[in-house]
C-alpha atoms as a PDB file:
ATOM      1  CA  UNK A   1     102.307  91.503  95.732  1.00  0.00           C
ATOM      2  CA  UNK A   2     105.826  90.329  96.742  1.00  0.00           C
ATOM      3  CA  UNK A   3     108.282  88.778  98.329  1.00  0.00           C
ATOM      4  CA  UNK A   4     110.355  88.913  95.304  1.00  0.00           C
ATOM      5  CA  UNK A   5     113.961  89.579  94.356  1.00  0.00           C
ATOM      6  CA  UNK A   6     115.016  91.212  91.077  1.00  0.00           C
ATOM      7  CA  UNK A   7     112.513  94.210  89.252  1.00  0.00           C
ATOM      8  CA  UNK A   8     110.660  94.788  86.784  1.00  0.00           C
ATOM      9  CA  UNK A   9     109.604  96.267  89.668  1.00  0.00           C
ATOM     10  CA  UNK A  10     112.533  95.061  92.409  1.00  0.00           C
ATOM     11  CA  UNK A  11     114.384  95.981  95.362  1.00  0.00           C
ATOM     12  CA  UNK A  12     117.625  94.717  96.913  1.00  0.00           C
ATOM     13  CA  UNK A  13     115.634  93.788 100.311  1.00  0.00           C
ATOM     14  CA  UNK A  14     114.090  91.008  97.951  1.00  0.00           C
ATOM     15  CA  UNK A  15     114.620  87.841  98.661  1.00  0.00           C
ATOM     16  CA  UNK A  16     112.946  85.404  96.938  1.00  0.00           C
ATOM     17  CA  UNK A  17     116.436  84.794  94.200  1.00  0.00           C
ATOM     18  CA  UNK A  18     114.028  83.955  91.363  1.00  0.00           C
ATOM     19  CA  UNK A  19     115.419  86.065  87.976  1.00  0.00           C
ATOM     20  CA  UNK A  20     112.968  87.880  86.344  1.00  0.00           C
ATOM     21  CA  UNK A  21     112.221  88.690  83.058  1.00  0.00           C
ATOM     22  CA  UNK A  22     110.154  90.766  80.516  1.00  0.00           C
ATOM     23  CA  UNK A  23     107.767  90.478  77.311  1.00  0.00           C
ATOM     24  CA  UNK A  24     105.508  92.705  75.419  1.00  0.00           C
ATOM     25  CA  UNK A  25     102.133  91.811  75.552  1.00  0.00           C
ATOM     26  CA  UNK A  26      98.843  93.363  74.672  1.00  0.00           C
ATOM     27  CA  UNK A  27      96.599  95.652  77.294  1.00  0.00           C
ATOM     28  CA  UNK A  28      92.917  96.350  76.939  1.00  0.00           C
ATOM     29  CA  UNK A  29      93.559  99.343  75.076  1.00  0.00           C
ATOM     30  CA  UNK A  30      95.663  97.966  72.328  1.00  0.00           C
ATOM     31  CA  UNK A  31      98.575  99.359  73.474  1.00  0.00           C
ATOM     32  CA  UNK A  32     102.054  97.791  74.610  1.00  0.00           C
ATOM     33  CA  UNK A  33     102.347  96.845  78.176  1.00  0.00           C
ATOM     34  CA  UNK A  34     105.306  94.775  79.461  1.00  0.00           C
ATOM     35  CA  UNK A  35     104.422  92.429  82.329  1.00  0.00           C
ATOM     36  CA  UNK A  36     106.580  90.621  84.352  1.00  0.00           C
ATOM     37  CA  UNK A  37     107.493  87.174  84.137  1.00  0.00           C
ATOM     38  CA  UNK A  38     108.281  85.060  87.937  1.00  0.00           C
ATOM     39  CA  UNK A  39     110.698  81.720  87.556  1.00  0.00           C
ATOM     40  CA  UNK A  40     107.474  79.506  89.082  1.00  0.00           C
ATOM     41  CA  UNK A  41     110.126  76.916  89.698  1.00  0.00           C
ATOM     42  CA  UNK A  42     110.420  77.190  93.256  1.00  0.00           C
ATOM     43  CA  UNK A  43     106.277  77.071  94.003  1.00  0.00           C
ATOM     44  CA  UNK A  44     106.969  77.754  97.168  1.00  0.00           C
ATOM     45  CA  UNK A  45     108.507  81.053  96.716  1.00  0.00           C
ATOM     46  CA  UNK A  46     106.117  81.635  93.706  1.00  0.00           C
ATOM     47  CA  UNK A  47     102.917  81.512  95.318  1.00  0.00           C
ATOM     48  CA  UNK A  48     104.750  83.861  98.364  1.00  0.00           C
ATOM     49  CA  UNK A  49     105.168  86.757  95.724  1.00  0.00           C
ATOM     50  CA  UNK A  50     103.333  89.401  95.583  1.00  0.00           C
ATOM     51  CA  UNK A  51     104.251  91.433  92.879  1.00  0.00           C
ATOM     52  CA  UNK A  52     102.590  94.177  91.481  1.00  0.00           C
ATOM     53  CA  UNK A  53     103.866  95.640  87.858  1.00  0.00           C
ATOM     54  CA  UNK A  54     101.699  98.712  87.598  1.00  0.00           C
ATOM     55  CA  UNK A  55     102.187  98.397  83.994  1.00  0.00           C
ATOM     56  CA  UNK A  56      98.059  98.170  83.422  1.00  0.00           C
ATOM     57  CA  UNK A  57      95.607  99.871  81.706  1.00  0.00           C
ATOM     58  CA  UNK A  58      95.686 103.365  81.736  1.00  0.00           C
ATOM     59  CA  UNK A  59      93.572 105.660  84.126  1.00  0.00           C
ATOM     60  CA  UNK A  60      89.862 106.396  84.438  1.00  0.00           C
ATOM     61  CA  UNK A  61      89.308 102.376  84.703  1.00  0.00           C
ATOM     62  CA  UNK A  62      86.129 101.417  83.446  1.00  0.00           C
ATOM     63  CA  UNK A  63      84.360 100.828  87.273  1.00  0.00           C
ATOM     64  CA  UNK A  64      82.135  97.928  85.736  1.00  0.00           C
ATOM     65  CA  UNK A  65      84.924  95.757  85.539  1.00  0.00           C
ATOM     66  CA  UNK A  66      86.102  96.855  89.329  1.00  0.00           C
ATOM     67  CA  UNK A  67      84.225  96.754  91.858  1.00  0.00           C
ATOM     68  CA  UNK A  68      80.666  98.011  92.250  1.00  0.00           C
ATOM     69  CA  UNK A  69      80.987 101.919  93.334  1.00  0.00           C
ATOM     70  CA  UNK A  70      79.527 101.222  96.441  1.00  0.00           C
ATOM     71  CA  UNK A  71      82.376  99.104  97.433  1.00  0.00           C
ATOM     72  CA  UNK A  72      84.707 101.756  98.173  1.00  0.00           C
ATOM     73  CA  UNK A  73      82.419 104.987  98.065  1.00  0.00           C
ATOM     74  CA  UNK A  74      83.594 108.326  97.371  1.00  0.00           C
ATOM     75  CA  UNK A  75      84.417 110.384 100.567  1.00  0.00           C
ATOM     76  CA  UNK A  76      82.282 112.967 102.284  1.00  0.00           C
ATOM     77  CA  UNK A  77      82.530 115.105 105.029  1.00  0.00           C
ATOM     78  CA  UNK A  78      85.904 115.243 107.231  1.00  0.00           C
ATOM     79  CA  UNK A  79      86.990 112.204 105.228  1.00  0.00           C
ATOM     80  CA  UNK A  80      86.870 113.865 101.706  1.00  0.00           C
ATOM     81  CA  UNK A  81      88.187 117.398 103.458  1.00  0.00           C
ATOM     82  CA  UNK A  82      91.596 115.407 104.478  1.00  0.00           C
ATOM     83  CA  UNK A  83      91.589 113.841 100.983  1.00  0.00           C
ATOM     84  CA  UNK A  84      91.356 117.470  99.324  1.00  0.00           C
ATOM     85  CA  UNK A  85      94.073 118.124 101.666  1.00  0.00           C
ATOM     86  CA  UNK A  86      95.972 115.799 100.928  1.00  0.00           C
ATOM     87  CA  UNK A  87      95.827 115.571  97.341  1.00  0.00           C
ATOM     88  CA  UNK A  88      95.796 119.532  97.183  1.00  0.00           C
ATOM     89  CA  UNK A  89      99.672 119.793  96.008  1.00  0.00           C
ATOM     90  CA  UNK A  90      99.147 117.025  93.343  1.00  0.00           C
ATOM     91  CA  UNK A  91      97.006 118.954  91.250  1.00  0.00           C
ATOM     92  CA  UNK A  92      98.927 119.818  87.860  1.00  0.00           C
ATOM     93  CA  UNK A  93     100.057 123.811  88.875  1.00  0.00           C
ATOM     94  CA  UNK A  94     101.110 122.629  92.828  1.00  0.00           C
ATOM     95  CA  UNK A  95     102.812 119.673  91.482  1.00  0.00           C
ATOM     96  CA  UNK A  96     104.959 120.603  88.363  1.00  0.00           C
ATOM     97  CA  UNK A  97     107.158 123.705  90.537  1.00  0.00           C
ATOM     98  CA  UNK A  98     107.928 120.934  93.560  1.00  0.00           C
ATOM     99  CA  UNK A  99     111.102 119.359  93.656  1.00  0.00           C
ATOM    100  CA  UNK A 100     111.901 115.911  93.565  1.00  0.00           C
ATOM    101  CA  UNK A 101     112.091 115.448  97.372  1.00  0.00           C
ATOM    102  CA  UNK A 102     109.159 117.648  97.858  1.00  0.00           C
ATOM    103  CA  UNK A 103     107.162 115.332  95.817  1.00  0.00           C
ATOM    104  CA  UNK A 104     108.499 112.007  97.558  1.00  0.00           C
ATOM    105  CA  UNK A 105     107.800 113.866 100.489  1.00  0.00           C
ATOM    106  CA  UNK A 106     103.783 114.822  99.784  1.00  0.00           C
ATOM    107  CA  UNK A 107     103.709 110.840  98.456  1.00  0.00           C
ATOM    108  CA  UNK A 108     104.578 109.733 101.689  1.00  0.00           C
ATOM    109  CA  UNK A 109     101.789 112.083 103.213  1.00  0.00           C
ATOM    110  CA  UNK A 110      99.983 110.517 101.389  1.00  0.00           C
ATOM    111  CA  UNK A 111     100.537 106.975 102.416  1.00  0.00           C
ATOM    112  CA  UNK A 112     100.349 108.095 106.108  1.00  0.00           C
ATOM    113  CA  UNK A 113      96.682 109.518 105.046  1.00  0.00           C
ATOM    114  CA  UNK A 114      95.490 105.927 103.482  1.00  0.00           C
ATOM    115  CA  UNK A 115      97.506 104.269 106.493  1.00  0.00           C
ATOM    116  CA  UNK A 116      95.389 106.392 108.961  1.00  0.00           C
ATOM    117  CA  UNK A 117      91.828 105.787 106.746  1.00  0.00           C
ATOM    118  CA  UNK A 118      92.445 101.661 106.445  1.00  0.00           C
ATOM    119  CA  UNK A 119      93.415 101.706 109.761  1.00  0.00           C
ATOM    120  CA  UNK A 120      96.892 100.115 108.952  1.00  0.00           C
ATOM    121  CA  UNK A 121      98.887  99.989 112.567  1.00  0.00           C
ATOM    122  CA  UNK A 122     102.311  99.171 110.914  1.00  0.00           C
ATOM    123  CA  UNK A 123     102.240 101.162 107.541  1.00  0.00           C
ATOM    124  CA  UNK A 124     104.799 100.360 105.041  1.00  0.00           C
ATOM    125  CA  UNK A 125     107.998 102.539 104.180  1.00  0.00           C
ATOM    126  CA  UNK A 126     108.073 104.139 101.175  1.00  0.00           C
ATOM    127  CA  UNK A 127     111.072 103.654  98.791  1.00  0.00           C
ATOM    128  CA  UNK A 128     112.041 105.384  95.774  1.00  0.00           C
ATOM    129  CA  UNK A 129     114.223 104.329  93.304  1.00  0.00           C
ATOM    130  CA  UNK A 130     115.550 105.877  90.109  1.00  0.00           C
ATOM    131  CA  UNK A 131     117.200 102.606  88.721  1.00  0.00           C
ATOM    132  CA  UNK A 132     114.111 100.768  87.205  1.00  0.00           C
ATOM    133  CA  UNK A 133     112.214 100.340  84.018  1.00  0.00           C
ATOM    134  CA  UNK A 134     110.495 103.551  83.207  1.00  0.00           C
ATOM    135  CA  UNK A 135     107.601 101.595  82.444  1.00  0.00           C
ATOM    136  CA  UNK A 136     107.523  99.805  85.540  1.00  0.00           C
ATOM    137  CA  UNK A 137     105.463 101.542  88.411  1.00  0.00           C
ATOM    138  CA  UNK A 138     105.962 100.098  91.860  1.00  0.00           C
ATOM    139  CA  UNK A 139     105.105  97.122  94.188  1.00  0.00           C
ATOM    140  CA  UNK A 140     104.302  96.398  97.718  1.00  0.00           C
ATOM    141  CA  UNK A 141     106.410  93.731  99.619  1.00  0.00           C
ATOM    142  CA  UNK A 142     104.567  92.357 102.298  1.00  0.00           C
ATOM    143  CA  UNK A 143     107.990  90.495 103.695  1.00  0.00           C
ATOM    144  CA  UNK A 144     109.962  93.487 104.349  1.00  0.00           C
ATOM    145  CA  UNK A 145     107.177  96.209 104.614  1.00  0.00           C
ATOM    146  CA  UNK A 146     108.256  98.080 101.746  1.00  0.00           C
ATOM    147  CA  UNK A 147     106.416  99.631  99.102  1.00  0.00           C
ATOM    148  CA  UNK A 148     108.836 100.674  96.100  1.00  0.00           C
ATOM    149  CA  UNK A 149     107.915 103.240  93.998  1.00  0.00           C
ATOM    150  CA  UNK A 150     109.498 104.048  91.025  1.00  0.00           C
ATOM    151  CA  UNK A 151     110.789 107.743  91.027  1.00  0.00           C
ATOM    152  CA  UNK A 152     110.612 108.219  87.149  1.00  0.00           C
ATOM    153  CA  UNK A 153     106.886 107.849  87.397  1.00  0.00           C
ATOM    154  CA  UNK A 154     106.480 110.562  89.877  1.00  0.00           C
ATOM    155  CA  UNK A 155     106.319 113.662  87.978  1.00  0.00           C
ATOM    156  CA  UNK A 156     102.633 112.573  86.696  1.00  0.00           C
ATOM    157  CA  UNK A 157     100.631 113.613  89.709  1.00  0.00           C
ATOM    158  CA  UNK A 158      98.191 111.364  88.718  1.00  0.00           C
ATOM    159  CA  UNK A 159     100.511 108.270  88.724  1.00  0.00           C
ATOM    160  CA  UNK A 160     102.133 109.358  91.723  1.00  0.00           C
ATOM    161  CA  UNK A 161      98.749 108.719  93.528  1.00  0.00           C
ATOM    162  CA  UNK A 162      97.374 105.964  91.613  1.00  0.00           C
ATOM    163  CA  UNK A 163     100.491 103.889  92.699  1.00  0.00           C
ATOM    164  CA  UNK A 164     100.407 105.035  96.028  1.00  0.00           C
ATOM    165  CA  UNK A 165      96.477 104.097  96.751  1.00  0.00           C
ATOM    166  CA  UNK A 166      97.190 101.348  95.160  1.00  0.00           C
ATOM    167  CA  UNK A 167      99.834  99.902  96.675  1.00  0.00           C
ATOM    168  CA  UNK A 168      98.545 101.066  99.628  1.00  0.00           C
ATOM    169  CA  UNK A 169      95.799  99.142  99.681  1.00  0.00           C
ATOM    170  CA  UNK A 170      97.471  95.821  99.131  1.00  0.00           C
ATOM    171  CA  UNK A 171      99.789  96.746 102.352  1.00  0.00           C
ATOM    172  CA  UNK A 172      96.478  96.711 104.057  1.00  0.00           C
ATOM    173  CA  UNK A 173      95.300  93.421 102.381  1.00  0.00           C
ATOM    174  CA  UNK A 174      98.845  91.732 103.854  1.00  0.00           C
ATOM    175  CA  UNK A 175      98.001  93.063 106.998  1.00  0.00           C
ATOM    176  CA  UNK A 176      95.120  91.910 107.207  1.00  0.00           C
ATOM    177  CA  UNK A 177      96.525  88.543 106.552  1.00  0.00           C
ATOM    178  CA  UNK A 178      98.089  88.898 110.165  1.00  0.00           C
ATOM    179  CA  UNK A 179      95.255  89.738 111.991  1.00  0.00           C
ATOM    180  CA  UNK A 180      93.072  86.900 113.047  1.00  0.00           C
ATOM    181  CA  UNK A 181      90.371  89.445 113.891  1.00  0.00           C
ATOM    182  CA  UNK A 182      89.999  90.101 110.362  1.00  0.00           C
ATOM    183  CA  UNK A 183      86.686  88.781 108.380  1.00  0.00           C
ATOM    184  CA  UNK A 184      88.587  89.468 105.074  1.00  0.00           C
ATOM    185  CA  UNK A 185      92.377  88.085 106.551  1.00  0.00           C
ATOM    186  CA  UNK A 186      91.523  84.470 105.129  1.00  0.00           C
ATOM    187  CA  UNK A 187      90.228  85.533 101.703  1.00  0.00           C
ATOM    188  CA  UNK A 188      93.072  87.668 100.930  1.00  0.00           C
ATOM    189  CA  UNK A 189      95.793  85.029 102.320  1.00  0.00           C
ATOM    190  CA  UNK A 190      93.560  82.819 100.067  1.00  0.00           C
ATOM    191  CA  UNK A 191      94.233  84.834  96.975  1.00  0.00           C
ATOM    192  CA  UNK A 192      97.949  85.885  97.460  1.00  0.00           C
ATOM    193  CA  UNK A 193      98.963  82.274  98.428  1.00  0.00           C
ATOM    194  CA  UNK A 194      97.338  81.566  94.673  1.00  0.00           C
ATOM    195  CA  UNK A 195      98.309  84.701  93.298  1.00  0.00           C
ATOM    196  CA  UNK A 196      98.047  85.120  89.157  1.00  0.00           C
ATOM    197  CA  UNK A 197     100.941  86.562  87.335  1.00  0.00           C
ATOM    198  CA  UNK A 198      99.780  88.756  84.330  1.00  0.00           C
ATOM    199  CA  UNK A 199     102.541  86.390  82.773  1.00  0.00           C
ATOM    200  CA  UNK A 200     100.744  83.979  82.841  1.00  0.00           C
ATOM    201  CA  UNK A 201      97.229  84.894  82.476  1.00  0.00           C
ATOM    202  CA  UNK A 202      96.551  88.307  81.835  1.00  0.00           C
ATOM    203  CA  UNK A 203      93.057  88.077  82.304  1.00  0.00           C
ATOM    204  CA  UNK A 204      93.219  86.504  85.626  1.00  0.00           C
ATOM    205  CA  UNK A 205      95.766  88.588  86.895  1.00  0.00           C
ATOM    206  CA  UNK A 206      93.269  91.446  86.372  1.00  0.00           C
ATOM    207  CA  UNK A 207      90.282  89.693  87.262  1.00  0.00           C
ATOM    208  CA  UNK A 208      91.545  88.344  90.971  1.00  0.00           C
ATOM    209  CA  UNK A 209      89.976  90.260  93.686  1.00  0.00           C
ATOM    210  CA  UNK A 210      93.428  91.517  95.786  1.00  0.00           C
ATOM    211  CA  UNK A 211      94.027  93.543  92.331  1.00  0.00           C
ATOM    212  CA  UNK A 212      90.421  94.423  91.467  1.00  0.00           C
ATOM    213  CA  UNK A 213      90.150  95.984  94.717  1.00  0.00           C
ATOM    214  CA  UNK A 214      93.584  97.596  94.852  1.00  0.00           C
ATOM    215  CA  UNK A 215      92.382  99.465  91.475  1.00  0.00           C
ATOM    216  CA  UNK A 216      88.960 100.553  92.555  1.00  0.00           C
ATOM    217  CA  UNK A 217      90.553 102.060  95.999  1.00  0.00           C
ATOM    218  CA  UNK A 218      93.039 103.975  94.139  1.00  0.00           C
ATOM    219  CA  UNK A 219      90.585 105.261  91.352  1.00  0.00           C
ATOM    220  CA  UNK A 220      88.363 107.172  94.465  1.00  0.00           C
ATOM    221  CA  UNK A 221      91.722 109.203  94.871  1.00  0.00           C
ATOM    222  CA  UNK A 222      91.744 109.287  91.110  1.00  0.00           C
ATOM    223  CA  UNK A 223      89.071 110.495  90.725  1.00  0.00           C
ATOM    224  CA  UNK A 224      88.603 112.864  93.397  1.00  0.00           C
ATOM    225  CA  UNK A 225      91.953 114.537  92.223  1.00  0.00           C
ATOM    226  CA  UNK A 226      90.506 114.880  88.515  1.00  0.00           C
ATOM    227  CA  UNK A 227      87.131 116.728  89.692  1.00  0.00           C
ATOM    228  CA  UNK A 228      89.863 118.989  92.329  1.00  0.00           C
ATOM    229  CA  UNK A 229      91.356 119.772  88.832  1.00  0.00           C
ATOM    230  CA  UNK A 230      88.023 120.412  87.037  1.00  0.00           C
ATOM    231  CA  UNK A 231      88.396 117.432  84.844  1.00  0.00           C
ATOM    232  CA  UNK A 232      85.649 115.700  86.483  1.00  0.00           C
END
């Protein structure tokens, strides 16, 4: 959740002039993860960021430690037909024979779809870039509207839309930041004005609602694109 400047996950349209920097540390499986690590110097601009590092846990997240299922519910009727639809060239045969643009291109189909389901009236662009981290996955930055996605992640199809959903949902959280019509719009501004670097605290970085629900969205399109492949 951003407003950042460099990358682990970073983008010239940044702005935030804090350097960044990296360490190995420990996810839930035991494996390496690198977070990122936020100069906190200027608090201002700290508690303004709103970095993601989609450097987590790997998929099929363990929904007890998310949200309860009925939270975010998966889809039925014309709501789970334009899901298929949408997700229908991710699945592992579609996906693997589409170029590079053609896969940006269904990714950003994709964000229009979420856009269109959270009822987001200013969705964000979508930016690809092929000059980050390989194990860094994308973030949303609520400043400039922008959700960066890193390209080398793409040709998993079920990456592509795990960082999509999920950044997609925290471009509806910002929004809803902005709208004083919105029940939620003070939690969330709540939570990203005293936002948790997995730097910091690892545990509370994952534990902090604007992330646990950001996960649990993007696992429905998860999972719905595992049981389209059978897997499920």
């Amino acid at each position: 959740m951003e407003n950042l400047s460099k990358p682990s996950v970073t983008n010239e349209s940044l702005s935030s002039g804090d350097d960044l920097m990296f360490r190995e540390t420990k996810g839930d499986a035991g494996d390496d993860k690198t977070f990122v690590k936020v100069d906190a110097g200027n608090d201002e601009a700290f508690r303004e960021s709103r970095l993601h590092d989609l450097r987590l846990p790997p998929s099929g997240l363990n929904r007890a430690e998310n949200l309860s299922p009925e939270e975010f519910p998966p889809p039925t009727g014309e709501d789970k037909e334009r899901m298929d639809a949408a997700l229908e060239d991710f699945r592992e045969e579609n996906w693997e024979n589409l170029s590079l643009e053609e896969k940006e291109q269904f990714i950003r189909d994709l964000a229009d779809l979420i856009a269109d389901e959270t009822g987001n009236k200013n969705p964000p662009k979508i930016v690809f870039r092929d000059d980050l981290d390989d194990r860094k996955g994308g973030w949303h930055d609520g400043e400039t509207n922008t959700i960066v996605i890193n390209e080398k992640m793409i040709d998993d199809p079920c990456r592509a839309v795990e960082i999509t959903a999920h950044e997609m949902w925290h471009a509806h959280q910002y929004q809803c930041t902005m709208d004083p019509a919105s029940e939620k719009g003070p939690e969330y501004k709540d939570a990203f004005d005293n936002y948790i670097s997995p730097e910091y605290d690892y545990e509370g970085y994952r534990n902090q609602m604007v992330e646990v629900e950001a996960r649990d969205f993007a696992q429905v399109y998860v999972d719905e694109l595992a049981k389209m492949e059978g897997a499920v």
